[in-house]
Protein backbone atom coordinates (compact mmCIF):
# COMPACT_ATOMS: atom_id res chain seq x y z
CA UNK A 1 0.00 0.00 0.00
CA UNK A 2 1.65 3.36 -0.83
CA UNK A 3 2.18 6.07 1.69
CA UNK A 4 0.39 9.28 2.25
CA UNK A 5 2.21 12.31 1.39
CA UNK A 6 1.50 16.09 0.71
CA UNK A 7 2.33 18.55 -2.39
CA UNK A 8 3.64 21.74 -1.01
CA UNK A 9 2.67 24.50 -3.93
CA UNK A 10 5.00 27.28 -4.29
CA UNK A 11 4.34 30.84 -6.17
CA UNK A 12 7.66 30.68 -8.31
CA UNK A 13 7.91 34.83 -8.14
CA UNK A 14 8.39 34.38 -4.66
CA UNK A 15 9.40 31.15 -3.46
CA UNK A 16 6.79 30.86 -0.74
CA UNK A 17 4.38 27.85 -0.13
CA UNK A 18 0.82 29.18 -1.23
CA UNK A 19 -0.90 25.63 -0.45
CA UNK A 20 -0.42 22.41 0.66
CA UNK A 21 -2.77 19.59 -1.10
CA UNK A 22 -2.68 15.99 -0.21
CA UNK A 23 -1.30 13.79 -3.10
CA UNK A 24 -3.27 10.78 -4.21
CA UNK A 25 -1.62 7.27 -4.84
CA UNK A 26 -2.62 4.09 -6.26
CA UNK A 27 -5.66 3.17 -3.90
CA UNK A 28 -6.82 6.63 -4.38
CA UNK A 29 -6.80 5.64 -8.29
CA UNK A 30 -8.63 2.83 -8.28
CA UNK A 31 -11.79 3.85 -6.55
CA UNK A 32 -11.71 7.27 -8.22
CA UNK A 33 -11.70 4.93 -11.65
CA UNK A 34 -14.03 2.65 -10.17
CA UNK A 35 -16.32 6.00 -9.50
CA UNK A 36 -15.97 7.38 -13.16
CA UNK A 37 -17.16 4.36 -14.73
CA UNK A 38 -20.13 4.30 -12.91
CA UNK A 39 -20.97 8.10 -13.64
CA UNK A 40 -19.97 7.34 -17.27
CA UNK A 41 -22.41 4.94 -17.84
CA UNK A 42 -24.96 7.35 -16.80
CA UNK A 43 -23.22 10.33 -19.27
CA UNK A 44 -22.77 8.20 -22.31
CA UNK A 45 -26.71 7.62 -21.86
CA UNK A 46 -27.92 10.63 -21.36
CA UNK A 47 -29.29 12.29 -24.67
CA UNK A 48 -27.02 14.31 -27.12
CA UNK A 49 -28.92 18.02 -26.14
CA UNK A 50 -28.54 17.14 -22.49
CA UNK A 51 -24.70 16.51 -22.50
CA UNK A 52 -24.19 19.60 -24.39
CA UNK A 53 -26.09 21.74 -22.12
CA UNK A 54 -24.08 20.62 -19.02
CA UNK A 55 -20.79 21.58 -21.27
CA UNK A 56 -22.16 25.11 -21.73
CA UNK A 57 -22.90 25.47 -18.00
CA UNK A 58 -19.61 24.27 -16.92
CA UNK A 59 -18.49 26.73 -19.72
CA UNK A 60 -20.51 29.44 -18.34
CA UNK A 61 -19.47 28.64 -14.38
CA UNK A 62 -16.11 29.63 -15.61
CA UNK A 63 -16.94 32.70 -17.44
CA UNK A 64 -17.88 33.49 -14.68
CA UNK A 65 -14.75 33.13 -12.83
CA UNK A 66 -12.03 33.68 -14.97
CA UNK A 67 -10.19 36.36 -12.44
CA UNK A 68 -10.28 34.54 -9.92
CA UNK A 69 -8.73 31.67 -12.40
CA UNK A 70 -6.82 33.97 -13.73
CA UNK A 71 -4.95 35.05 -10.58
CA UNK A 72 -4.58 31.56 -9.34
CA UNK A 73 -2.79 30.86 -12.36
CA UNK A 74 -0.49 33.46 -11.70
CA UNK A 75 0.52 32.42 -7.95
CA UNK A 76 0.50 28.94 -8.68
CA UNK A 77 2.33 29.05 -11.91
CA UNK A 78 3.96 32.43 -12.05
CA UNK A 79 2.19 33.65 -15.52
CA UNK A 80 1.52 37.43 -16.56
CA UNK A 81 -2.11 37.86 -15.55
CA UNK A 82 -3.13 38.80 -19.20
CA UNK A 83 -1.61 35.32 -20.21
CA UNK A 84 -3.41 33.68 -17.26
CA UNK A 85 -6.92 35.18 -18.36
CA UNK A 86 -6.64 34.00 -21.70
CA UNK A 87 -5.67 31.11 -20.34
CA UNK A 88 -8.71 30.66 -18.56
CA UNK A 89 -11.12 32.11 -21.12
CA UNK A 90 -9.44 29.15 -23.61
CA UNK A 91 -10.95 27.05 -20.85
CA UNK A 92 -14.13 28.37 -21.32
CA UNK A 93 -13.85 28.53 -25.01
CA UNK A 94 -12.98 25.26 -25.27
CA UNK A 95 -15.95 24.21 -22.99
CA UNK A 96 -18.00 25.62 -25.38
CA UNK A 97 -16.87 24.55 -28.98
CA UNK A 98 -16.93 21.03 -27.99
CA UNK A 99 -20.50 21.36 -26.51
CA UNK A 100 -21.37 22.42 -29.50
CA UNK A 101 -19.52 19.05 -31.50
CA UNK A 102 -21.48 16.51 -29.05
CA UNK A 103 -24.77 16.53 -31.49
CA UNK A 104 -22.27 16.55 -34.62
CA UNK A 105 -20.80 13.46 -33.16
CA UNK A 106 -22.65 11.64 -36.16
CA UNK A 107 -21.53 8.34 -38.00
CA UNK A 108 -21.91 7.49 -41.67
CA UNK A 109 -24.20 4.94 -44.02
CA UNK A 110 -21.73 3.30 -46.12
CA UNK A 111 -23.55 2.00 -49.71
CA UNK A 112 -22.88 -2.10 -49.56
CA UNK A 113 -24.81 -4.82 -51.43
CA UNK A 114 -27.26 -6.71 -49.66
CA UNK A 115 -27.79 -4.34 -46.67
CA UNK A 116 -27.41 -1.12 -44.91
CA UNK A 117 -24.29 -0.83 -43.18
CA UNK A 118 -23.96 2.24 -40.07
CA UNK A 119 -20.80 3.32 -38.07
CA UNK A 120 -21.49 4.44 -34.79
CA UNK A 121 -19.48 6.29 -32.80
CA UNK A 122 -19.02 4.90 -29.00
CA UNK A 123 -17.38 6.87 -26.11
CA UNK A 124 -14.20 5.15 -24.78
CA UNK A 125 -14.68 5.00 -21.02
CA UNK A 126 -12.63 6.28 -18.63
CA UNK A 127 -9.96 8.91 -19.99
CA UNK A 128 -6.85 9.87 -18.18
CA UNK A 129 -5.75 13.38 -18.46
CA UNK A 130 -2.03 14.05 -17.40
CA UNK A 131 -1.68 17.67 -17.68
CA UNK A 132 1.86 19.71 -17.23
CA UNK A 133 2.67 22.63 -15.33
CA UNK A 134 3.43 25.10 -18.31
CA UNK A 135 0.07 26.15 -19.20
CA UNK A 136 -2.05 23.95 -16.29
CA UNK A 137 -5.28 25.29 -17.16
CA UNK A 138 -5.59 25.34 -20.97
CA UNK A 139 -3.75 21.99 -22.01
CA UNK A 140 -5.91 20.05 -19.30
CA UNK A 141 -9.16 21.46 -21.14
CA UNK A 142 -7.82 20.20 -24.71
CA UNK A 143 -8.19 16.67 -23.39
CA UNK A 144 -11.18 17.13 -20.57
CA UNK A 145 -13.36 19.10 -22.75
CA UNK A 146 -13.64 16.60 -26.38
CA UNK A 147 -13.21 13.48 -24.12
CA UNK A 148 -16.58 14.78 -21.70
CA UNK A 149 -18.30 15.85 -25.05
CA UNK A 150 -17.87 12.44 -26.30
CA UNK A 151 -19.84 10.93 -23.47
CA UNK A 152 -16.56 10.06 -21.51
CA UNK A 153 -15.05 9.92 -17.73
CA UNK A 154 -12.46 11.99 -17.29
CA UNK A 155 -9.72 11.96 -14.13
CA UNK A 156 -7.09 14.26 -14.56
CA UNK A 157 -4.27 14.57 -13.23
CA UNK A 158 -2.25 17.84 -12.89
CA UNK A 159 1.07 18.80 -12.57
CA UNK A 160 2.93 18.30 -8.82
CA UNK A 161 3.35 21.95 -8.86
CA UNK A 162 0.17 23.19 -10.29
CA UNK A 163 -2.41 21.52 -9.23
CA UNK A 164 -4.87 24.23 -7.82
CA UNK A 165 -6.55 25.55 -10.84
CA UNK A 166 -7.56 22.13 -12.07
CA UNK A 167 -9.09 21.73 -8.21
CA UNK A 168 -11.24 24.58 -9.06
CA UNK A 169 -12.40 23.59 -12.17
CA UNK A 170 -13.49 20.56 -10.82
CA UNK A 171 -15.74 22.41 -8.04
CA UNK A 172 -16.96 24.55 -11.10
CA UNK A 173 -18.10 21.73 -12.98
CA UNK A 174 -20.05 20.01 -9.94
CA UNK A 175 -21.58 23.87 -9.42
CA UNK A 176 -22.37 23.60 -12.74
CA UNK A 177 -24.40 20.69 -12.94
CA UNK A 178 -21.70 17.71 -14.13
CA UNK A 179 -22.87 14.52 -12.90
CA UNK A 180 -20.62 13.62 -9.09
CA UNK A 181 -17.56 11.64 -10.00
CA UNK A 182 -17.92 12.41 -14.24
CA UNK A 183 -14.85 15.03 -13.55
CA UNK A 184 -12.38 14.11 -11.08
CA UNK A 185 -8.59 15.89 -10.53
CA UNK A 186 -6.32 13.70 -8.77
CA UNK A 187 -3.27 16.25 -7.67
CA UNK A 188 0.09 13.60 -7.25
CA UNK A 189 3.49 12.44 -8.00
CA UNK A 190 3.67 11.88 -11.78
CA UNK A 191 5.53 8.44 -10.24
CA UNK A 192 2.91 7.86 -7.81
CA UNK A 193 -0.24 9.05 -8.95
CA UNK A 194 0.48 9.00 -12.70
CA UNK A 195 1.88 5.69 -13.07
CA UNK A 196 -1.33 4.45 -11.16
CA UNK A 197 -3.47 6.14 -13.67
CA UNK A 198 -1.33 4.94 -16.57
CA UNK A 199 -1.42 1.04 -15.67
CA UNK A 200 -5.04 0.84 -14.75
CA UNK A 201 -6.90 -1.39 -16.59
CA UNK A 202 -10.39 0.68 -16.39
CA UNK A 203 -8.40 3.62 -17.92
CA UNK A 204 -9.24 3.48 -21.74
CA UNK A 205 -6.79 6.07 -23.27
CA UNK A 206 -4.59 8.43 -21.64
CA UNK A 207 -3.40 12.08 -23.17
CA UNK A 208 -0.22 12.82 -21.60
CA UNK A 209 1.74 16.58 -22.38
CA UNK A 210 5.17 16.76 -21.13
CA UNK A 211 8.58 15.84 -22.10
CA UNK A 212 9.38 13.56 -24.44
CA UNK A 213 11.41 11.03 -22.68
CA UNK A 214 8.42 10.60 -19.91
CA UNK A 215 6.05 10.29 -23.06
CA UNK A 216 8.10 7.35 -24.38
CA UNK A 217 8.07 5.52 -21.18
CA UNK A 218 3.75 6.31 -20.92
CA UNK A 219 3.75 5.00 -24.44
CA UNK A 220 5.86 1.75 -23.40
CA UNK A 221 3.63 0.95 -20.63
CA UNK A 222 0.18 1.74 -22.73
CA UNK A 223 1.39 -0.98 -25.39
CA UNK A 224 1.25 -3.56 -22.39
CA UNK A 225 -2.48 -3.24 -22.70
CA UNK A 226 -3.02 -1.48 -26.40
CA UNK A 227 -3.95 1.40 -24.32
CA UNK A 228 -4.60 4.42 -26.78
CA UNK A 229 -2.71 7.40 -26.33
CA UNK A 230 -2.27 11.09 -27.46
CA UNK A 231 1.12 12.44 -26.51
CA UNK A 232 2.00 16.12 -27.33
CA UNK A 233 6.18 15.93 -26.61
CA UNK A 234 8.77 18.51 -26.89
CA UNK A 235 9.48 20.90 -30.00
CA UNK A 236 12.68 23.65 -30.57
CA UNK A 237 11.05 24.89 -33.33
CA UNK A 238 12.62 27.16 -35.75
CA UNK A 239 11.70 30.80 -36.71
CA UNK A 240 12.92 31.05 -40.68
CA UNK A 241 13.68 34.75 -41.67
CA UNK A 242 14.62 34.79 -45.64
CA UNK A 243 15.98 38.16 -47.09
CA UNK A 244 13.01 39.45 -48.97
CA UNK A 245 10.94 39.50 -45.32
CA UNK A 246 9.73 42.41 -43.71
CA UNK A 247 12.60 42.49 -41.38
CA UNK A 248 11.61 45.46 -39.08
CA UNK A 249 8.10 43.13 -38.65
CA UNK A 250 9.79 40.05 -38.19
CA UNK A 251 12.31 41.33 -35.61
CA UNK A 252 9.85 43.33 -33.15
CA UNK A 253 7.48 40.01 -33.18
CA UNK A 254 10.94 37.28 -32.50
CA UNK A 255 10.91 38.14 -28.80
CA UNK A 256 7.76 36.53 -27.71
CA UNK A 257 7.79 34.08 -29.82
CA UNK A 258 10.38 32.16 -27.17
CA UNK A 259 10.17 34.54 -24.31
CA UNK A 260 6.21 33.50 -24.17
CA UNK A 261 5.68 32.11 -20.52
CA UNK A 262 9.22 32.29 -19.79
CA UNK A 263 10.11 30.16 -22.99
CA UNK A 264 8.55 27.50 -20.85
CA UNK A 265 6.21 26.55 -24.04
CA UNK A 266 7.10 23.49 -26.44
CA UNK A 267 6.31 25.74 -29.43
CA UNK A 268 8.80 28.43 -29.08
CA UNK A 269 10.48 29.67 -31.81
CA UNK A 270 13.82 29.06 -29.71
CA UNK A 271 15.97 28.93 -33.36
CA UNK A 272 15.72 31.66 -35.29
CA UNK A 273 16.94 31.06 -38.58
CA UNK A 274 18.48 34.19 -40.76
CA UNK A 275 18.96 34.75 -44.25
CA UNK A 276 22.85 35.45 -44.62
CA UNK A 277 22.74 38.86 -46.18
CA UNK A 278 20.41 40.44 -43.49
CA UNK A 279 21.44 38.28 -41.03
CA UNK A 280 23.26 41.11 -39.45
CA UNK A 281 20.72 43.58 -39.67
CA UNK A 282 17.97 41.42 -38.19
CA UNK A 283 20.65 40.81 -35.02
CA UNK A 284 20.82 44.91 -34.85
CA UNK A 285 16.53 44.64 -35.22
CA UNK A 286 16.37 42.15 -32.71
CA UNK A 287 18.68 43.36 -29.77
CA UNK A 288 16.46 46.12 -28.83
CA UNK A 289 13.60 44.20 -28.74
CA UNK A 290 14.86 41.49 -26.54
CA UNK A 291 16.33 43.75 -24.07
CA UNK A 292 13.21 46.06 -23.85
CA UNK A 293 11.32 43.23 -22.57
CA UNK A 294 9.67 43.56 -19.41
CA UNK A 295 10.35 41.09 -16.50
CA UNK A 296 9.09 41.08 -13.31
CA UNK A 297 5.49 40.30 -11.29
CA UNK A 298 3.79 38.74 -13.12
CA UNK A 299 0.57 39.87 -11.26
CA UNK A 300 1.74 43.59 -12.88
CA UNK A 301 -0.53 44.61 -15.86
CA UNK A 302 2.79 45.72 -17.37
CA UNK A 303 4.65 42.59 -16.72
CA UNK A 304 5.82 40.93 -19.90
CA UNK A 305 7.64 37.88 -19.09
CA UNK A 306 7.55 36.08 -15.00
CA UNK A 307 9.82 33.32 -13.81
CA UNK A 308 10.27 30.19 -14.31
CA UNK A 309 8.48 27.83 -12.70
CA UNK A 310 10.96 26.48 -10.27
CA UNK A 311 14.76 25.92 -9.17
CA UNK A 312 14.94 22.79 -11.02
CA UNK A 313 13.63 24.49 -13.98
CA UNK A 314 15.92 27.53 -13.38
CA UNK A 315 18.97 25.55 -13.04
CA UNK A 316 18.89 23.48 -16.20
CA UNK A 317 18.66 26.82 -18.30
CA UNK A 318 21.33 28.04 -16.58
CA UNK A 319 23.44 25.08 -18.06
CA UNK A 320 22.88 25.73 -21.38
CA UNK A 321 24.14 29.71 -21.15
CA UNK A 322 27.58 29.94 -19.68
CA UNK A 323 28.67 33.32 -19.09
CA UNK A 324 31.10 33.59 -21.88
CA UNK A 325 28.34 32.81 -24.94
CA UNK A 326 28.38 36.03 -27.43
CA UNK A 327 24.45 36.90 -27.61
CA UNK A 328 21.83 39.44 -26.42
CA UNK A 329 20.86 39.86 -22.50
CA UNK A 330 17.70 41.50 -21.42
CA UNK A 331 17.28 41.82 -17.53
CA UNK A 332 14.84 39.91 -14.58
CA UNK A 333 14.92 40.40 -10.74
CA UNK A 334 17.46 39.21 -8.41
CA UNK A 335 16.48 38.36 -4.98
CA UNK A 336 13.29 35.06 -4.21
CA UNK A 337 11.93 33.84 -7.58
CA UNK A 338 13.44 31.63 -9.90
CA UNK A 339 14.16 34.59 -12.55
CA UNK A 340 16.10 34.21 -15.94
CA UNK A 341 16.67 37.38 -18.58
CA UNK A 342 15.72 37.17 -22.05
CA UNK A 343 18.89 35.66 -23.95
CA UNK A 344 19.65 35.12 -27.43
CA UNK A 345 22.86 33.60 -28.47
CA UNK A 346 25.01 34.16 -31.41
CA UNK A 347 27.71 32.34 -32.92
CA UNK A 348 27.05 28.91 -32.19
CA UNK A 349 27.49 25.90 -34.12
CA UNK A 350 24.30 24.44 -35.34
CA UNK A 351 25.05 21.25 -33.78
CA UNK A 352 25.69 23.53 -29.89
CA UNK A 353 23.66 22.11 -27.23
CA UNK A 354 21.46 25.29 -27.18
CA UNK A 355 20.90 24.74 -30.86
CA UNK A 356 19.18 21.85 -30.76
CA UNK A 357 17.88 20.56 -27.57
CA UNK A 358 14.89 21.91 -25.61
CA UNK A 359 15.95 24.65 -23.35
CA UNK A 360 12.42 25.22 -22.03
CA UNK A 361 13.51 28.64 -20.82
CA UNK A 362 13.57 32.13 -22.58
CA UNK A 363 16.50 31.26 -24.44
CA UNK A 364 17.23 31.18 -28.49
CA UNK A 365 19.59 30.70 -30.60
CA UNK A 366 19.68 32.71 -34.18
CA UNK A 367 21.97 30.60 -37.14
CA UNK A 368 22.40 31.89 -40.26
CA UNK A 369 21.55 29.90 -43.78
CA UNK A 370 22.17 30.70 -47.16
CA UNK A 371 19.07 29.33 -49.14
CA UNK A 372 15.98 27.88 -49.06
CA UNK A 373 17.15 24.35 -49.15
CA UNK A 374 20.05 25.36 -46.09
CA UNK A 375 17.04 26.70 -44.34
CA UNK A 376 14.99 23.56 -44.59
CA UNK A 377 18.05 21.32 -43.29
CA UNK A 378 18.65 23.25 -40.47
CA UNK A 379 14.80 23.21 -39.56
CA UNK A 380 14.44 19.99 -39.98
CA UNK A 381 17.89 18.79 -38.03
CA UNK A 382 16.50 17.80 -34.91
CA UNK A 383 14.74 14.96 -33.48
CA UNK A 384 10.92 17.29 -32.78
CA UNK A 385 8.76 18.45 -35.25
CA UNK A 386 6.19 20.76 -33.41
CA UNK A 387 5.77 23.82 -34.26
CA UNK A 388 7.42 26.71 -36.22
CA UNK A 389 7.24 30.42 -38.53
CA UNK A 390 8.26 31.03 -42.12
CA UNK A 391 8.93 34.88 -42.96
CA UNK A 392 8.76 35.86 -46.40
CA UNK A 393 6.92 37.93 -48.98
CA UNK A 394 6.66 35.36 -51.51
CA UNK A 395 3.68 33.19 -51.69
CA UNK A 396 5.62 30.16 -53.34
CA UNK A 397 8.10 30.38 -51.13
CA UNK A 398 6.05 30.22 -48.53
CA UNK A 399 4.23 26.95 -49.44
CA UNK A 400 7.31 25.11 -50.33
CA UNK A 401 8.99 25.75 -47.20
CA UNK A 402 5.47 24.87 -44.90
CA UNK A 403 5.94 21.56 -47.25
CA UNK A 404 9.24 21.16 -46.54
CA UNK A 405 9.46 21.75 -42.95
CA UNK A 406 8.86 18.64 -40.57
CA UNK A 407 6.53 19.98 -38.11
CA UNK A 408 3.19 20.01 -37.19
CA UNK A 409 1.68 23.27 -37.22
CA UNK A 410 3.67 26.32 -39.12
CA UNK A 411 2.87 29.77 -39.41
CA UNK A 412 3.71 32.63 -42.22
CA UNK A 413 4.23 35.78 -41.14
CA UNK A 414 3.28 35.31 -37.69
CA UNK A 415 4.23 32.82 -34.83
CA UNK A 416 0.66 31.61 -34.12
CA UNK A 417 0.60 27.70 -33.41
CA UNK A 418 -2.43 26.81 -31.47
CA UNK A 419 -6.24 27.55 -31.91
CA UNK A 420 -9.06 25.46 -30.09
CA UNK A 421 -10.64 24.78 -33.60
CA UNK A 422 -8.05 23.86 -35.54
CA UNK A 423 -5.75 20.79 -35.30
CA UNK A 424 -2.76 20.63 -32.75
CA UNK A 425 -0.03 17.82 -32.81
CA UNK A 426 3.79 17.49 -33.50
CA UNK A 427 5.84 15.12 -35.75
CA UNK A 428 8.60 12.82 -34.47
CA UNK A 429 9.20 12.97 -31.16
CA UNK A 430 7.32 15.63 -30.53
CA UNK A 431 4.60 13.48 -30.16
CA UNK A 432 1.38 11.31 -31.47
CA UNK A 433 -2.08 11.92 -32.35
CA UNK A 434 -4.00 15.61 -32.73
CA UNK A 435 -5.87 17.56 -30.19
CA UNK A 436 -8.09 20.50 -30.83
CA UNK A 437 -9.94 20.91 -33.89
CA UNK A 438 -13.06 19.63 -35.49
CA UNK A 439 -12.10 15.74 -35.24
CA UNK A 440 -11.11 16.08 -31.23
CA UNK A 441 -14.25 14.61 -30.11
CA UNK A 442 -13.70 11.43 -32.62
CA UNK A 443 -10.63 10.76 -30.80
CA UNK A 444 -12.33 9.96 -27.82
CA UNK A 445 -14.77 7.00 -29.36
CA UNK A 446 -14.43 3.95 -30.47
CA UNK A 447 -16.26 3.03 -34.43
CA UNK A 448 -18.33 0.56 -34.15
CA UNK A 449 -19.18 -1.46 -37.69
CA UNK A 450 -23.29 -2.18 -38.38
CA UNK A 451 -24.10 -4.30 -41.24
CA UNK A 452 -27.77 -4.39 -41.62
CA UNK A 453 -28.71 -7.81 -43.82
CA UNK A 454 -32.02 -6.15 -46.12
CA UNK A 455 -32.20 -9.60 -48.45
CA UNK A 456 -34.06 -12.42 -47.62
């Protein structure tokens, strides 16, 4: 029988304990999966209209409480409070596009001789939910929200260090209406509690976020049982700049693109990739905009960029930026707080450390390239495939490089990677599977085969 034991939550800007929550482990995870099935059964019968009207309460419960989400966020995971309220209107969002899905959850009549012959779509089960501690609110909705809509159990389990927003958004869903034990968080050692969740046998599929060496070893155990998974991994995803870009544009918008909660976000655009003949310029572009950054509280309105989210955290970043690397330094605090300043490092070797692992920290590298095939090599000449932005003014261009490029979701122009309705998933090992998007729901259900005999 495993042993009690308590997560101590700290507020990163500050070091101090904010809350202490009891951690669940393995007993705790089998009656809360031997409670979900029960209140599945009862979801997954319920009509279509009803389900969806429960989503858009539970959707509307936090609308109505997205400050008070919002500031959570912030102490528990040290984001800028505008990031934290978009955070948790994505929450709500997301609440309410896949509502709206659950009577669109349709099969198909496929034309065969001597019959009719249906696919239905069937909800899984039980779904685990093993959310991470870089954006704890949003990422646990991509897999809650579609898995609930498709007449699923969810238990979710959050991060060690963030677990107190997904608390509350399990109170909110019980004010809201949810059926008792539909939507349970289980705050706990990913060892403990996660491992539990992973191995159980009444656990149909679990969607795991996090790094890619603790998605291999989820995927390892899941093939024990032909568990389904979704796994979104790492990324270092590049940010292309070719020569005829609008380099004023394309310079001002590189900051955020991996300074973004603290860098801590597997789509960063942490290698910027530079045309040779402006290559210089953009550098001279880009230092001012790094070092005008603004770090500090994050619960300031005028707070660009917090800290990271712990020492651990704070300490591997440091590894990868001795003090002697040429580059651009913005500034953070000293004193409590695990703070880091925006860094971008020049003259590297493409094949540095910095170059081409994940840094998960608001640090970037910028490379130069002479062409478009160069560009594609060195965007392509890592082991993740998640995310990344093309800059360029021509249209052809454009397309052949998106083609080109190994990665799941690319943006021209722009660094945007992830919308609730569109498709979100990396290639290689920066995961399996799509979240988000018109087909979430279906990822959630099993098909189920009809063939109706008409012939005598």
């Amino acid at each position: 029988m495993s042993q009690p034991y308590e997560l101590d939550v700290l507020n990163p800007a500050t070091e101090e304990v904010i809350a202490t929550v009891p951690g669940a482990v393995a007993q705790d995870v089998d009656a809360a999966v031997a409670r979900a099935a029960r209140a599945q059964r009862t979801w997954a019968a319920a009509s279509p209209a009803d389900r969806a009207r429960h989503l858009r309460r539970f959707a509307a419960a936090v609308d109505a409480h997205v400050e008070e989400l919002a500031q959570l966020e912030v102490r528990e995971a040290g984001h800028t409070i505008g990031n934290a309220r978009w955070e948790a209107g994505n929450v709500r969002d997301l609440l309410d596009y896949s509502a709206g899905g659950v009577e669109r959850l349709t099969g198909r009549q496929i034309p065969v001789p001597g019959g009719i012959d249906l696919t239905i779509l069937e909800p899984l089960g039980v779904v685990g939910v093993i959310a991470p501690w870089n954006f704890p609110m949003p990422i646990a909705a991509w897999g809650t929200a579609p898995a609930l809509a498709a007449g699923n159990a969810v238990i979710l389990k959050p991060a060690e260090t963030t677990p107190l927003t997904a608390l509350r958004l399990a109170e909110l869903a019980l004010e809201a209406g949810l059926p008792e034990d539909l939507f349970q968080v289980l705050p706990g050692r990913g060892d403990v509690a996660g491992d539990a969740l992973v191995r159980h046998p009444g656990v149909a599929k679990i969607v795991f976020t996090g790094s890619t060496r603790i998605g291999k070893q989820i995927m390892s155990t899941c093939a024990d049982r032909v568990k389904r998974v979704t796994l979104e991994l790492g990324g270092k995803s590049p940010n292309i700049v070719f020569a005829d870009a609008d380099l004023e544009t394309a310079a001002a918008a590189a900051p955020m693109s991996f300074l973004d909660n603290s860098g801590q976000d597997c789509c960063a655009r942490t290698r910027i990739l530079v045309q040779a003949p402006v290559y210089e310029r953009f550098v001279e572009l880009l230092a001012p905009a790094v070092e005008s950054v603004v770090v500090g509280d994050p619960a300031d309105e005028n707070t660009q960029m917090g800290p990271l989210i712990s020492k651990t955290q704070l300490e591997k970043v440091r590894s990868y930026v001795p003090g002697d690397l040429p580059g651009i330094r913005g500034t953070a605090p000293t004193g409590p707080g695990f703070w880091f300043p925006p860094t971008v490092l020049t003259g590297l070797e493409p094949q540095a450390p910095a170059a081409v692992e994940e840094v998960f920290g608001p640090v970037a590298v910028v490379l130069p390239f002479d062409d478009e095939d160069d560009a594609v090599r060195l965007a392509n000449a890592t082991d993740y495939g998640l995310s990344g932005s093309i800059w360029t003014r021509d249209v052809g261009r454009a397309l052949r490089v998106s083609g080109a490029v190994a990665a799941g979701n690319l943006s021209v122009n722009s660094h945007s990677s992830v919308r609730y309705w569109t498709p979100f998933g990396g290639y290689r090992q920066s995961g399996l599977g799509r979240e988000l998007g018109p087909d979430a729901l279906t990822a959630f259900t099993e098909t189920k085969n009809v063939f109706i005999a008409t012939e005598a």
